[in-house]
Protein backbone atom coordinates (compact mmCIF):
# COMPACT_ATOMS: atom_id res chain seq x y z
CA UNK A 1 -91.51 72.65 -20.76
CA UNK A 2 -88.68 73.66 -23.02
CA UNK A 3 -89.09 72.51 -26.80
CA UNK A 4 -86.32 72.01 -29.37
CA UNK A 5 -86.32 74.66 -32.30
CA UNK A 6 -87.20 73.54 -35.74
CA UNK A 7 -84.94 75.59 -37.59
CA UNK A 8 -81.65 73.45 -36.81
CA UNK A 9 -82.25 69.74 -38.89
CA UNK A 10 -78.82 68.61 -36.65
CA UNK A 11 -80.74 69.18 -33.14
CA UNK A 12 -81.28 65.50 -32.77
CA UNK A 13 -77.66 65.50 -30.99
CA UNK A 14 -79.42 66.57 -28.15
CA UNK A 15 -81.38 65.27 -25.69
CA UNK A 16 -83.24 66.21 -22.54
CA UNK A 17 -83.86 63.51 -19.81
CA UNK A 18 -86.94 65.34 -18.23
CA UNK A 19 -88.74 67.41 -20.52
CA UNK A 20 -91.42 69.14 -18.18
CA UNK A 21 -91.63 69.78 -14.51
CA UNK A 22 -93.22 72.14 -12.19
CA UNK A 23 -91.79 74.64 -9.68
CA UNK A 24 -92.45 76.20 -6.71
CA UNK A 25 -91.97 79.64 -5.63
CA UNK A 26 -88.11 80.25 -4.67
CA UNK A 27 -87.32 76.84 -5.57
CA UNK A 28 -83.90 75.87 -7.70
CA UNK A 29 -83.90 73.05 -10.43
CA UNK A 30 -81.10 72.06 -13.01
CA UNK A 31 -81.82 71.13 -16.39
CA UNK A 32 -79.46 68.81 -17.88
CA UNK A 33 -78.95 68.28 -21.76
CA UNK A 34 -77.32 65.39 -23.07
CA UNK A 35 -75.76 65.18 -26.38
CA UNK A 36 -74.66 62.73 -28.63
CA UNK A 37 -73.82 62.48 -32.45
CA UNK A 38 -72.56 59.61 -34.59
CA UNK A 39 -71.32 62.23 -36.60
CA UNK A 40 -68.06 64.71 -36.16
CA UNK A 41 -68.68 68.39 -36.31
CA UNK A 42 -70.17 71.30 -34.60
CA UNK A 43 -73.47 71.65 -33.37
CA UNK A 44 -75.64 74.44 -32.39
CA UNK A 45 -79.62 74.40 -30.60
CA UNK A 46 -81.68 76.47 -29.60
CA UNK A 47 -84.46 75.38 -26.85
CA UNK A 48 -87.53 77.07 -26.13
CA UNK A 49 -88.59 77.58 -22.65
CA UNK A 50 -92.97 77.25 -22.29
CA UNK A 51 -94.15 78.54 -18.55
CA UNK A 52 -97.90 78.04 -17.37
CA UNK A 53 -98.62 81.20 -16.17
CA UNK A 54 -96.37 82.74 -18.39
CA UNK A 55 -93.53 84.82 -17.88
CA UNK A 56 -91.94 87.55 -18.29
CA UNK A 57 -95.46 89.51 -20.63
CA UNK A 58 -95.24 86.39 -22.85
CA UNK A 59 -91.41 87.20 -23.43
CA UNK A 60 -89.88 84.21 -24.95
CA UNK A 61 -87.75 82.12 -23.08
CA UNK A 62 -84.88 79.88 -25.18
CA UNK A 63 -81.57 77.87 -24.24
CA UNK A 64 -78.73 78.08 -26.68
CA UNK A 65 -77.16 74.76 -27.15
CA UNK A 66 -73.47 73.89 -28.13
CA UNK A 67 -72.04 70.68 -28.89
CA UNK A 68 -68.80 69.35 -30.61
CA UNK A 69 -67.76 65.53 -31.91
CA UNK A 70 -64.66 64.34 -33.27
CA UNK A 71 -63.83 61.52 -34.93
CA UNK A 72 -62.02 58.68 -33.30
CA UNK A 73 -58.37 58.95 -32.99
CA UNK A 74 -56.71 55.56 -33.74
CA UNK A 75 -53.17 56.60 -33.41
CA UNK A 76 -53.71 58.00 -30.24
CA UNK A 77 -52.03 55.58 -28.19
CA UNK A 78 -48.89 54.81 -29.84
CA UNK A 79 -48.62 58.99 -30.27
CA UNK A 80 -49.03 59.07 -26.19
CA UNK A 81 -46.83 55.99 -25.61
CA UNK A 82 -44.08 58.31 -28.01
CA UNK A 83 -44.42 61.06 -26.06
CA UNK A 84 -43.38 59.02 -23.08
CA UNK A 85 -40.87 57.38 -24.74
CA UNK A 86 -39.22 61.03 -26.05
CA UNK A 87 -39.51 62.44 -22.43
CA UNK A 88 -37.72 59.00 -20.84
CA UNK A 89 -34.67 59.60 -23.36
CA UNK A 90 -34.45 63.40 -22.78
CA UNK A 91 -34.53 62.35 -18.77
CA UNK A 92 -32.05 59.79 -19.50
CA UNK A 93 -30.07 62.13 -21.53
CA UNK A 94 -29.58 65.18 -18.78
CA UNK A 95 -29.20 62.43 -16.11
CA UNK A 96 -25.77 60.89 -17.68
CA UNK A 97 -24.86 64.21 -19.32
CA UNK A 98 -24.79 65.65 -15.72
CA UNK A 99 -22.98 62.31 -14.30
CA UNK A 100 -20.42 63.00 -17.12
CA UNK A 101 -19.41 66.03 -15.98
CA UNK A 102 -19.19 65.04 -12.46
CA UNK A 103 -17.08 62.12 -13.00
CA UNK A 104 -14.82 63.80 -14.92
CA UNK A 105 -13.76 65.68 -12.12
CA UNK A 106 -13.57 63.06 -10.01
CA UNK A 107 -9.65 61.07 -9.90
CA UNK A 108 -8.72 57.74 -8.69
CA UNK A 109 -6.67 58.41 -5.35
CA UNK A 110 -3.60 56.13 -5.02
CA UNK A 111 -4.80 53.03 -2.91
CA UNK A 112 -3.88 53.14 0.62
CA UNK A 113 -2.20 49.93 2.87
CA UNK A 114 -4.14 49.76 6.14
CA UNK A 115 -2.17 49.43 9.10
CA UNK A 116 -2.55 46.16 9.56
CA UNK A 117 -0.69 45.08 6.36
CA UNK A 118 2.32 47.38 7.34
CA UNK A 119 2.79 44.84 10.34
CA UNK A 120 2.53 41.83 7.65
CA UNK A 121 4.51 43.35 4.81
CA UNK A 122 7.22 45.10 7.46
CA UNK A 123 10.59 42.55 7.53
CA UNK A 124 11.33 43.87 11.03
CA UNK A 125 8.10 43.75 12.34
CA UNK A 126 8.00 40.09 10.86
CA UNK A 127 11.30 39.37 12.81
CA UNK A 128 10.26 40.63 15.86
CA UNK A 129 7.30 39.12 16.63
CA UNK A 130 8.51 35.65 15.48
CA UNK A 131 11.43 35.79 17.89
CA UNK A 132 8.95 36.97 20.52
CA UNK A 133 5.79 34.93 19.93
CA UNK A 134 6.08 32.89 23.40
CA UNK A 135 7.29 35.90 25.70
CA UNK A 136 4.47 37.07 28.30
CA UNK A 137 3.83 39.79 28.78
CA UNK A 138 3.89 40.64 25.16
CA UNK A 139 5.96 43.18 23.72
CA UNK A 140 4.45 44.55 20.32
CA UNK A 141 6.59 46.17 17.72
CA UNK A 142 6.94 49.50 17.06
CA UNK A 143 9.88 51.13 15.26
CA UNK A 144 11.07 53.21 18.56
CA UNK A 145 11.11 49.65 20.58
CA UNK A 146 13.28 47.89 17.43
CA UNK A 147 15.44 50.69 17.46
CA UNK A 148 16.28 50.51 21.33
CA UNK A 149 16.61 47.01 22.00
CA UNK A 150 18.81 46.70 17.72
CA UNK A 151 20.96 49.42 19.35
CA UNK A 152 21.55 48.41 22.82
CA UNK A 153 21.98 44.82 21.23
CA UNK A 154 24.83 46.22 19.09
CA UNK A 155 26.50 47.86 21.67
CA UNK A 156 26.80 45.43 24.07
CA UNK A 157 28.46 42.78 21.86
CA UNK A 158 30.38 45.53 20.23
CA UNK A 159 31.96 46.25 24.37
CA UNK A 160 32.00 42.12 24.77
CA UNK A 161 33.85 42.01 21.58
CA UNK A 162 36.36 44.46 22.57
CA UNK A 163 37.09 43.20 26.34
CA UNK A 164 37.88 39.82 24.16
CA UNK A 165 40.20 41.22 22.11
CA UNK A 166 44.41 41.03 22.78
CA UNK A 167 45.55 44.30 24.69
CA UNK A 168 47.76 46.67 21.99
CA UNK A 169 50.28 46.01 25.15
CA UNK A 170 49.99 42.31 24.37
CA UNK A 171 47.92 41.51 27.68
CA UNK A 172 44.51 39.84 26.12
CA UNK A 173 41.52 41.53 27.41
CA UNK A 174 39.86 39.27 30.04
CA UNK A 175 35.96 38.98 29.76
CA UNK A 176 33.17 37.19 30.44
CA UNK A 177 31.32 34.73 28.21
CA UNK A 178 29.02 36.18 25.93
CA UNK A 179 26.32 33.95 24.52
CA UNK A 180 26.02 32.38 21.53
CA UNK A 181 23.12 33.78 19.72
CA UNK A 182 25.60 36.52 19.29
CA UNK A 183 28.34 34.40 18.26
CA UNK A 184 27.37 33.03 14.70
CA UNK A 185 29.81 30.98 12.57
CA UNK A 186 32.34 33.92 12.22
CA UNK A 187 29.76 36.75 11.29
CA UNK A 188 30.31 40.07 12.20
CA UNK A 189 28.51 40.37 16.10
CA UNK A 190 28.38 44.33 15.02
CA UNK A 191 26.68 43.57 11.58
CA UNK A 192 22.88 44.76 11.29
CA UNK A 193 22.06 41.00 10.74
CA UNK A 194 23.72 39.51 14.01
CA UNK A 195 20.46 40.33 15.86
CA UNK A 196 17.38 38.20 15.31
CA UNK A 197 14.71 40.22 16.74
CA UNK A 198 14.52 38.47 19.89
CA UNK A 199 14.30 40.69 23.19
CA UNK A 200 15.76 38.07 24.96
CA UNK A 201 18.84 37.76 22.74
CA UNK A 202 19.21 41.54 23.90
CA UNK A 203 18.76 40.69 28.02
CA UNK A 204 21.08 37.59 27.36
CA UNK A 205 24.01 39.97 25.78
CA UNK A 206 23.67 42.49 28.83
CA UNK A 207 23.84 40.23 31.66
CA UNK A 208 26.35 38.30 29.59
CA UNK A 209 28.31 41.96 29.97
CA UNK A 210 27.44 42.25 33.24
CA UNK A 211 29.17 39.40 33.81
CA UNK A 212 32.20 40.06 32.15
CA UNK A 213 32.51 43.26 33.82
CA UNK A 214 32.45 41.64 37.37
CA UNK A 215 35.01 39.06 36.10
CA UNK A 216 37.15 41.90 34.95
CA UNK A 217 36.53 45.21 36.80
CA UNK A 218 40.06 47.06 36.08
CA UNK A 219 39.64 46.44 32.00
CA UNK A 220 40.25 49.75 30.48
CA UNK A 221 39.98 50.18 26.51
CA UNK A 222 43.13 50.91 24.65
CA UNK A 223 44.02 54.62 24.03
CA UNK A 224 43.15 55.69 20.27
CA UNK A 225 46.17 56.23 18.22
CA UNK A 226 47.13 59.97 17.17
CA UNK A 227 48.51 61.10 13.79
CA UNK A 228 51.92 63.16 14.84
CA UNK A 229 50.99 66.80 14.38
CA UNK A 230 47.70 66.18 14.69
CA UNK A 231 45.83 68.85 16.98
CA UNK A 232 42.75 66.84 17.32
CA UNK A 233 41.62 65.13 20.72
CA UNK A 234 40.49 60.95 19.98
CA UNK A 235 37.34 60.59 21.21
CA UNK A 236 37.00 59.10 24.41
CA UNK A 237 35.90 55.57 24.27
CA UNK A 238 33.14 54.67 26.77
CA UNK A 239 33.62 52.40 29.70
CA UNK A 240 32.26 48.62 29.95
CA UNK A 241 29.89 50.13 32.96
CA UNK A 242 28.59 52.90 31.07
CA UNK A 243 27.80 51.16 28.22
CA UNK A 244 25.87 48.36 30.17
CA UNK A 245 24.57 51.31 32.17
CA UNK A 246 23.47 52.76 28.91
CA UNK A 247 21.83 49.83 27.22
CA UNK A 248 19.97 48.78 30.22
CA UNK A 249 18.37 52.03 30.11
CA UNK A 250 17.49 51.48 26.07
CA UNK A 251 15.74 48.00 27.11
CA UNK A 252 13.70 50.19 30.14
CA UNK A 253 12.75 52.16 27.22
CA UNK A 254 11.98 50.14 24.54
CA UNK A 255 10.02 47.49 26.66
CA UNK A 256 7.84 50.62 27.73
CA UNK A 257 7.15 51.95 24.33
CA UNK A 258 6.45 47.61 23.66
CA UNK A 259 4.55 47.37 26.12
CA UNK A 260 1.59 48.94 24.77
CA UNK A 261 0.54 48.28 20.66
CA UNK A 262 0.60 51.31 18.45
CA UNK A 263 -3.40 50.35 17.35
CA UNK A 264 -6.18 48.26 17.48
CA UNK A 265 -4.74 46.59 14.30
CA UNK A 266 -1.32 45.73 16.03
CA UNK A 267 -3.55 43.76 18.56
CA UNK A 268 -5.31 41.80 16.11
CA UNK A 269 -2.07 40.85 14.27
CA UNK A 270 -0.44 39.86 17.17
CA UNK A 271 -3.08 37.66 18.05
CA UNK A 272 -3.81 36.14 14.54
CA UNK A 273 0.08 35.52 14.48
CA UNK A 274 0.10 33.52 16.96
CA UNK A 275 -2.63 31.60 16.21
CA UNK A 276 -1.73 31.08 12.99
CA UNK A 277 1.58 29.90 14.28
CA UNK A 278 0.26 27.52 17.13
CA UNK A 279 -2.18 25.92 14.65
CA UNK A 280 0.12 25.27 11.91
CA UNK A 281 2.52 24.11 14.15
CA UNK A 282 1.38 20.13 12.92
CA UNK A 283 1.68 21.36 8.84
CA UNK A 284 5.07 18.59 8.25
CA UNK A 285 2.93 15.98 10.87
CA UNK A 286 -0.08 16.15 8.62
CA UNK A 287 2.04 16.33 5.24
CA UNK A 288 3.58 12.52 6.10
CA UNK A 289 0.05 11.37 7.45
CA UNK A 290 -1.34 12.09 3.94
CA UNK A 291 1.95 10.76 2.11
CA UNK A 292 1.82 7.71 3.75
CA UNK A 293 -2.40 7.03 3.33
CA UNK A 294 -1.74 7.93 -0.24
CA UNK A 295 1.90 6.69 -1.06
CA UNK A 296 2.30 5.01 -4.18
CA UNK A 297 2.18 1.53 -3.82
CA UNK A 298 6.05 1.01 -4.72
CA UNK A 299 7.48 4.43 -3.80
CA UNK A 300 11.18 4.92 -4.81
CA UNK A 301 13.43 3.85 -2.85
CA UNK A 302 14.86 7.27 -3.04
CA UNK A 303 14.84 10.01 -5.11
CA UNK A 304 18.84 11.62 -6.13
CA UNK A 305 19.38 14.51 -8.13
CA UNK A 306 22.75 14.40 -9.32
CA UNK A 307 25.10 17.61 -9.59
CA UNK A 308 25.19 19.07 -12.83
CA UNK A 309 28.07 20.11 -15.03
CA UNK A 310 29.79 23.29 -14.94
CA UNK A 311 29.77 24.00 -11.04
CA UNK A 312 25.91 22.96 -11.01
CA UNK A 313 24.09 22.67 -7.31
CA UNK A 314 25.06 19.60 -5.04
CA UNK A 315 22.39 16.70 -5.31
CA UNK A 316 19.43 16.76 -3.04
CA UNK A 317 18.81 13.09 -2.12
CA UNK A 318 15.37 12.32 -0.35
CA UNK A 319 15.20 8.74 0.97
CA UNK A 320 11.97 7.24 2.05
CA UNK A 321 12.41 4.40 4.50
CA UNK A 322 9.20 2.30 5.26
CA UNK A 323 10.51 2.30 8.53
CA UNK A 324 10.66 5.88 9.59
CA UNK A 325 8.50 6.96 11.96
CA UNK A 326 9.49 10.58 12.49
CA UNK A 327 6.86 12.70 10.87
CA UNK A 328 8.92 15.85 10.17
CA UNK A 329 11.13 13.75 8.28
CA UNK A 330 8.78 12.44 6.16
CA UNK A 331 6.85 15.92 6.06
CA UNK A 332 10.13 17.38 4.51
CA UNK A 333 10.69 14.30 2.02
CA UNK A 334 7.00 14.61 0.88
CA UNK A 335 7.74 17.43 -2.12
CA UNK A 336 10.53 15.59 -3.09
CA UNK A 337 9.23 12.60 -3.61
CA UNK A 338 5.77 13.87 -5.24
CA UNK A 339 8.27 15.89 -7.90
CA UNK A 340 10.12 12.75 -9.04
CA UNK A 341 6.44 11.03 -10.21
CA UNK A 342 5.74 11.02 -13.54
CA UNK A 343 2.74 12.39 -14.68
CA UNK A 344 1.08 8.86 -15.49
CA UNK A 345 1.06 8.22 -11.62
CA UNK A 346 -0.45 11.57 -10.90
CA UNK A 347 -3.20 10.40 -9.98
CA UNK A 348 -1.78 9.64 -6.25
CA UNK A 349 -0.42 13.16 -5.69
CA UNK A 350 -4.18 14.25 -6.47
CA UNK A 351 -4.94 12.36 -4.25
CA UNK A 352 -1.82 12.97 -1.26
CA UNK A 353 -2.82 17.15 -2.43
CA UNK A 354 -6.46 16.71 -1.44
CA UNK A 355 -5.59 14.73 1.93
CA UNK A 356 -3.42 17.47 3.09
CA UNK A 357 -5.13 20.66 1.69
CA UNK A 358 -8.29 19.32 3.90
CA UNK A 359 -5.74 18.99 6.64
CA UNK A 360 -4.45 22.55 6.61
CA UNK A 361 -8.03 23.77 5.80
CA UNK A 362 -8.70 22.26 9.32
CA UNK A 363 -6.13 23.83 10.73
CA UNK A 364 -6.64 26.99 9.70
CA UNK A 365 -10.25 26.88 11.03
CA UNK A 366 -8.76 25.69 14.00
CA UNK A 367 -6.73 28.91 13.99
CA UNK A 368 -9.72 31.39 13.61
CA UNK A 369 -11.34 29.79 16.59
CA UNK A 370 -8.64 30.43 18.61
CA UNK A 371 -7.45 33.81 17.38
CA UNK A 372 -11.78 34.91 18.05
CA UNK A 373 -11.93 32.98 21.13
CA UNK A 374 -8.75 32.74 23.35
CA UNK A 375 -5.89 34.85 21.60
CA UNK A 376 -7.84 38.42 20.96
CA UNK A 377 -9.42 37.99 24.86
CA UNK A 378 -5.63 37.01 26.08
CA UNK A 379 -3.99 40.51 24.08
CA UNK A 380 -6.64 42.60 25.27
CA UNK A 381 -6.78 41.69 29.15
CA UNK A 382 -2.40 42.51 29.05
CA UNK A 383 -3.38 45.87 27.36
CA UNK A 384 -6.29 46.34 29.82
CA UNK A 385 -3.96 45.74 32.52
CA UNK A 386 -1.09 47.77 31.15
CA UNK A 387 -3.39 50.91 31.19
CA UNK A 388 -4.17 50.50 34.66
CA UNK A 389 -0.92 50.03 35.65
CA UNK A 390 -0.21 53.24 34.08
CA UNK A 391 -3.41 54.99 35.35
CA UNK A 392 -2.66 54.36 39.09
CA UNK A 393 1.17 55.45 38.05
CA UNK A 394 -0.34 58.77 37.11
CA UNK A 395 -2.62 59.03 39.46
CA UNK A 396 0.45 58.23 42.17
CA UNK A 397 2.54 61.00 40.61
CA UNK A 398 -0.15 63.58 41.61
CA UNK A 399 -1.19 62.23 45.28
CA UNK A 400 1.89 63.25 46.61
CA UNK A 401 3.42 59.23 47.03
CA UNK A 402 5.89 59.85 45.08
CA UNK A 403 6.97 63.19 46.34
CA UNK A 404 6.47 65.46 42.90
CA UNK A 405 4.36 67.43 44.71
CA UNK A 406 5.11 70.11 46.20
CA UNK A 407 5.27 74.38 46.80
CA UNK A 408 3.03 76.39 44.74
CA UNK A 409 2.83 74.40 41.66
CA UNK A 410 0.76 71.95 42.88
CA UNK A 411 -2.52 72.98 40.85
CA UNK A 412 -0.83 72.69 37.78
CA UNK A 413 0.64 69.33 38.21
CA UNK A 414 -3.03 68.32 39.24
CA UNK A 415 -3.98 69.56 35.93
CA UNK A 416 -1.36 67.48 34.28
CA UNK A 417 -2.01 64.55 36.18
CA UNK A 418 -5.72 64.71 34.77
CA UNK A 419 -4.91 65.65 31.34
CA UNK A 420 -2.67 62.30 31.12
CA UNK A 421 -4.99 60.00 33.15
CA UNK A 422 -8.04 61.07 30.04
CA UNK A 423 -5.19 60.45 27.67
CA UNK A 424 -4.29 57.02 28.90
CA UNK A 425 -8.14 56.30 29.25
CA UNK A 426 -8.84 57.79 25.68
CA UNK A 427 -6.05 55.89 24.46
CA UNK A 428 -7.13 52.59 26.07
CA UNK A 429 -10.65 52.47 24.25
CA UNK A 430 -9.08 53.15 21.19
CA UNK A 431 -7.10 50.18 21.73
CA UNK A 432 -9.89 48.07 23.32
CA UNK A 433 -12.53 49.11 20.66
CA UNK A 434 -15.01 49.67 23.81
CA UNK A 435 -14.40 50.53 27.13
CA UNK A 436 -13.79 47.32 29.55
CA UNK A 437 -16.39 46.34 31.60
C-alpha cells in the first residue's frame, strides 16, 4: 500500500492508478506512477511502501519519484519546418556544386553526319543513283564503283575520239559510231562532266568501241613526236583492244563492288529514292489540276517579261491557253503566272497553294507506303540474293569445282573458304538488319 510523503507540497503531480494490492509468494507485479503538472519545473516524491506482515524488521520501504514539465513550445514548428528547409538548400547546394564541376569537364563534340546523309549531301552519289534509278539489278554507289565505271567511261571515248581523228599521214582514222550521250554539243568527251553517272552510258561507249574496233581492226595510233636530241623514249600509246580489254575489266569490277551497298543506310536510301521519285513523278500533273480549279477567273492572257537594259536576261514569256490540255505545260506555266498577280488577287494563289500542297502531301504519303511496303522488301531480297550467290561461289572455290584445290594446301584453303563464307554471312545481317528467314 505505498503512501505519498508529506514533506513535498508539489507531490500532487503524481498519481498512482492502484494504490493497494496483495501478493503471493514468488509472484511479480509492476507499479505504475503517472504524473502530470499544469505547471513547468522539476519534481521530486518520495512514496512509502506499507506491507501486512511487514518486511524487512519493520525496515521502511519508499519509492523515489522524478518528474519534469516544460512549458509549451509555440515556435516549435516553424523552427522544425527551418531546419528542413536549411538541410534542403545545403542538399541542393552540394548537388549542383558537384554537377558544376562535372560539367565543366565535359565539351561539346563536333556533331557527326550519319551515313545516310553522306549519300544525300554527296553530288556523285546524287548523280549516280538518278541515272540508275530503273536498272535491275541495282547497282548502289560506292566511291570504288564511281571511280571504275568514271574511268573506264573516260577512256573509252578518249580511244573513240582518237580512231575519229585525221591520221598525222593525212589518212582519217576510220571508227565506229560512238553514241551520243558521249557526244554533247561540242563539250569535251574527256572532260570530268561528259559522264552523267549512268552505268549504261559506260556499257553503251564500250560496245560502241567494240564496234569500231571490228570496223577498223588495222587502226594503229600515231607515233608520239620526239624533240631532236632528246634521249627520252615516248610512251607507248595503248591499243584500241587493250583499252576495251581494260575497261571491260573496270565495269567487271565496279559492278561487283555495286553490287552489294556499303550499309544498311545505303539500302534505305536507295529505296526511299526511288520512292520518292516514282511518287512525285505526277508533281507538274497535280500543279495544273490545282491552277486550273483555282485559276483566276480572267487569267492573263500571258505573262512577258521584257529584257532589260544593259545586256539584261532574255524575256521569259508564259502563255496560258484555255485550250491546252497538256498538264506539264501548264505545271511549268503555273509559277509564272501566280508571280505576275498582284497582291489584291492573292487570295486565289492561297487558294491554288493549298490545292497543291494537299496534293504533294498525298504524294508523299503515298511515297512512305511504298518505300515501307514494296521498295525496302524489293532492295533487300537483291541483297539477300547477292549473298547467296556469293556464298555458294565460296563455297564452290573450296569443293574442288573449280579446281583451286589441290596438293598439300588443301586444309588451309578450307580454312579460308570458311573464314569468307562467316564474313559474307556476318556481312549479310549487317546489311539485312536480321538474318533472312
Amino acid at each position: 500500500n505505498p503512501k505519498p510523503s508529506t514533506l513535498n507540497p508539489r507531490a500532487n503531480a503524481f498519481y498512482l492508478a492502484v494504490p493497494e494490492g496483495s501478493l503471493l509468494p514468488g509472484e511479480i507485479r509492476d507499479v505504475v506512477w503517472t504524473f502530470k503538472s499544469k505547471a513547468p519545473g522539476l519534481f521530486l516524491d518520495k512514496w512509502r511502501l506499507e506491507t501486512k506482515p511487514v518486511l524487512r524488521g519493520g525496515a521502511a520501504l519508499s519509492v523515489s519519484l522524478r518528474g519534469t514539465a516544460m512549458s509549451e513550445d509555440a515556435n516549435s514548428y516553424p523552427r522544425r519546418m527551418l531546419a528542413a528547409e536549411m538541410a534542403h538548400r545545403e542538399m541542393v547546394h552540394k548537388v549542383t556544386s558537384a554537377v558544376d564541376r562535372v560539367l565543366q569537364r565535359v565539351s561539346t563534340p563536333e556533331p557527326m553526319r550519319s551515313r545516310l546523309s553522306k549519300h544525300l549531301t554527296n553530288p556523285d552519289a546524287a548523280r549516280w543513283a538518278a541515272e540508275n534509278a530503273v536498272r535491275r539489278p541495282r547497282v548502289f554507289y560506292s566511291e570504288e564503283a564511281y571511280s571504275a565505271v568514271r574511268g573506264a567511261y573516260d577512256d573509252v571515248v578518249a580511244m573513240a575520239v582518237r580512231m575519229r581523228a585525221p591520221h598525222p599521214n593525212g589518212a582519217p582514222g576510220k571508227s565506229g559510231t560512238i553514241s551520243e550521250v558521249s557526244d554533247r554539243e561540242g563539250e569535251p568527251l574527256t572532260s570530268p562532266e561528259a559522264w552523267n553517272g549512268s552505268v549504261a552510258a559506260a556499257e553503251v561507249e564500250v560496245e560502241a568501241l567494240a564496234k569500231a574496233i571490228a570496223g577498223n581492226p588495222d587502226w594503229t595510233a600515231p607515233e608520239l613526236a620526239t624533240t631532236e636530241g632528246s634521249e627520252e623514249t615516248p610512251t607507248p600509246i595503248p591499243t584500241p583492244a587493250e583499252v576495251l580489254e581494260h575497261c571491260r575489266q573496270r565495269l567487271a569490277v565496279a559492278m561487283a563492288a555495286a553490287a552489294l551497298p556499303a550499309s544498311r543506310s545505303a539500302i534505305l536510301a536507295s529505296a526511299m529514292g526511288e520512292a520518292l521519285t516514282s511518287a512525285l513523278d505526277g508533281v507538274d500533273a497535280a500543279a495544273a489540276e490545282a491552277m486550273a480549279a483555282h485559276r483566276l477567273p480572267n487569267p492573263p492572257s500571258s505573262v512577258v517579261v521584257e529584257s532589260g537594259e544593259d545586256g539584261a536576261a532574255p524575256a521569259l514569256t508564259a502563255a496560258t491557253d484555255q485550250d491546252e490540255k497538256d498538264p506539264a505545260a501548264e505545271g511549268e506555266a503555273a509559277t509564272a503566272i501566280a508571280d505576275s498577280v498582284t497582291d489584291a488577287d492573292s487570295s486565289w494563289r492561297e487558294a491554288y497553294l493549298e490545292a497543291f500542297s494537299g496534293m504533294v502531301s498525298e504524294m508523299l504519303g503515298a511515297a512512305v507506303d511504298d518505300f515501307e511496303s514494296t521498295r525496302v522488301v524489293e532492295v533487300d531480297e537483291e541483297v539477300t540474293e547477292e549473298c547467296e550467290r556469293r556464298l555458294r561461289g565460296i563455297e564452290a572455290r573450296g569443293s574442288g569445282e573449280d579446281g583451286s584445290v589441290g596438293g598439300g594446301g588443301g586444309e588451309v584453303v578450307k580454312d579460308q573458304r570458311d573464314w569468307d563464307a562467316f564474313t559474307m554471312l556476318r556481312l549479310r545481317k549487317a546489311l539485312l538488319g536480321h538474318e533472312p528467314a
